[in-house]
Protein backbone atom coordinates (compact mmCIF):
# COMPACT_ATOMS: atom_id res chain seq x y z
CA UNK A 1 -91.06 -153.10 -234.10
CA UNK A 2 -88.45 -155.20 -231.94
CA UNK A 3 -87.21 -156.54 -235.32
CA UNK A 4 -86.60 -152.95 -236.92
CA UNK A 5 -84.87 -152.01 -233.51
CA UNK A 6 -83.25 -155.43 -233.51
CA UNK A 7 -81.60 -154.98 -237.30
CA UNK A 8 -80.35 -151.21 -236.54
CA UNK A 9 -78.36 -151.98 -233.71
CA UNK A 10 -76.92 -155.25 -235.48
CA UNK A 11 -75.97 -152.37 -238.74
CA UNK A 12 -74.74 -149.72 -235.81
CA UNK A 13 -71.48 -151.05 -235.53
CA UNK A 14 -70.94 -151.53 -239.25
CA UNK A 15 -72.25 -147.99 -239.42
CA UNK A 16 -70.17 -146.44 -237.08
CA UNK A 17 -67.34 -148.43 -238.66
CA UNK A 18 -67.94 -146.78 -242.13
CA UNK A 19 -67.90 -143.47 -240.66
CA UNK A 20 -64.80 -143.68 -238.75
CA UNK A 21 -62.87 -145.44 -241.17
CA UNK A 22 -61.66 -142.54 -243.27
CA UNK A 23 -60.29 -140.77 -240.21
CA UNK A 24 -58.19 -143.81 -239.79
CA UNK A 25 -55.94 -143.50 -241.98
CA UNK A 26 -52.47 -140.35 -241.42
CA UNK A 27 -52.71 -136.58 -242.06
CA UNK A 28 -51.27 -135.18 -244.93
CA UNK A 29 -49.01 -133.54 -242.63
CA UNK A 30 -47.44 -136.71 -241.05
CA UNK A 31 -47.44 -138.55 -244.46
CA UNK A 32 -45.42 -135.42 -245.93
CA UNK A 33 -42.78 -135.58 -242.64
CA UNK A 34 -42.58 -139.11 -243.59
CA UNK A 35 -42.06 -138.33 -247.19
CA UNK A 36 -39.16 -135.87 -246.29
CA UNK A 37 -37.52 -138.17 -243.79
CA UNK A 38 -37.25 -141.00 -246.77
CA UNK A 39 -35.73 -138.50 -249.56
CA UNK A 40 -33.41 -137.35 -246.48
CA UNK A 41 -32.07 -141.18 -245.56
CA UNK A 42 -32.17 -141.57 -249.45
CA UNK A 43 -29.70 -138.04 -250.32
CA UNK A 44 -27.65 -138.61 -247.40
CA UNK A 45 -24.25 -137.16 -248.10
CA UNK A 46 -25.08 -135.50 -250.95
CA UNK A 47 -24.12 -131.94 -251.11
CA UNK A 48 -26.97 -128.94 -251.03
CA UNK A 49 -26.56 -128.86 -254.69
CA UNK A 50 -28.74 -131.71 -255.14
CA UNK A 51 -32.21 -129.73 -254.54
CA UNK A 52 -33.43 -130.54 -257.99
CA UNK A 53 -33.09 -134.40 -256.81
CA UNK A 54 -34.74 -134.15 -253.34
CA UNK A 55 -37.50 -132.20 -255.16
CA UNK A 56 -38.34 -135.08 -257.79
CA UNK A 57 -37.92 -137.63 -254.93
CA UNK A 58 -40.31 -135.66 -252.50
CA UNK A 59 -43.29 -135.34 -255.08
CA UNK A 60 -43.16 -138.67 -256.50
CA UNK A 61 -43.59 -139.69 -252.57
CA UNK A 62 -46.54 -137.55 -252.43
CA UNK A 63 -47.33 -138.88 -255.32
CA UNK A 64 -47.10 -142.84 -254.17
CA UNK A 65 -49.43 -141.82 -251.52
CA UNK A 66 -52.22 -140.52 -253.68
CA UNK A 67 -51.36 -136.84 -253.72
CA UNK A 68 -50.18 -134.31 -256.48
CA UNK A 69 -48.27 -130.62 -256.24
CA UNK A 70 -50.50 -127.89 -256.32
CA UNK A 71 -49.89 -125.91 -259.35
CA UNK A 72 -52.55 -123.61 -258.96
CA UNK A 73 -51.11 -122.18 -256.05
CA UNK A 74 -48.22 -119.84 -256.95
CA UNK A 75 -46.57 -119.72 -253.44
CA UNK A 76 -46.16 -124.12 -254.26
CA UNK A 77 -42.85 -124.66 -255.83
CA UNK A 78 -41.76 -128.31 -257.07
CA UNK A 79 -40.50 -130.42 -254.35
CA UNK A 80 -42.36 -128.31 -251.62
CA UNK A 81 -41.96 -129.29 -248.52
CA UNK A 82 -44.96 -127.87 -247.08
CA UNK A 83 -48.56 -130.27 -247.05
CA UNK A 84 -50.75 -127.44 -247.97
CA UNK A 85 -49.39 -127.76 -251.30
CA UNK A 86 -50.33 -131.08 -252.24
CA UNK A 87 -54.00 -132.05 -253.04
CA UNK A 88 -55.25 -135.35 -254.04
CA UNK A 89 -54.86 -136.99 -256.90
């Protein structure tokens, strides 16, 4: 009996480990803001016109970080800037 109680609190921290691990790691929201703040030190002093370019450079950060555009949802256009619109990969 000591030994069973003995080998679960030797696993508990492990344990607990493993189940706080994935809420380690940054929102989508905050790895979005940082997407946007790299495509905006990347297009600085470009003119407006240059949308199609910050759009491409937005999603393929999303996309470095394991997320995708969601196409499915029609309010989601490409380059959104908003994190509801990009599910994982």
């Amino acid at each position: 009996m000591i030994r069973r109680i003995a080998a679960a609190a030797a696993s508990f921290p492990v344990l607990s480990l493993a189940l706080l691990a994935p809420g380690c790691g940054k929102n989508l929201d905050s790895l979005m803001w940082e997407c946007q703040l790299d495509v905006q030190k990347g297009n600085a002093g470009k003119s407006s016109e240059a949308r199609e370019e910050r759009a491409r450079d937005i999603e393929a950060c999303m996309a470095g970080r394991g997320y995708r555009l969601d196409v499915a949802n029609r309010a989601c256009q490409a380059g959104a800037t908003n994190s509801t619109c990009y599910v994982t990969k």
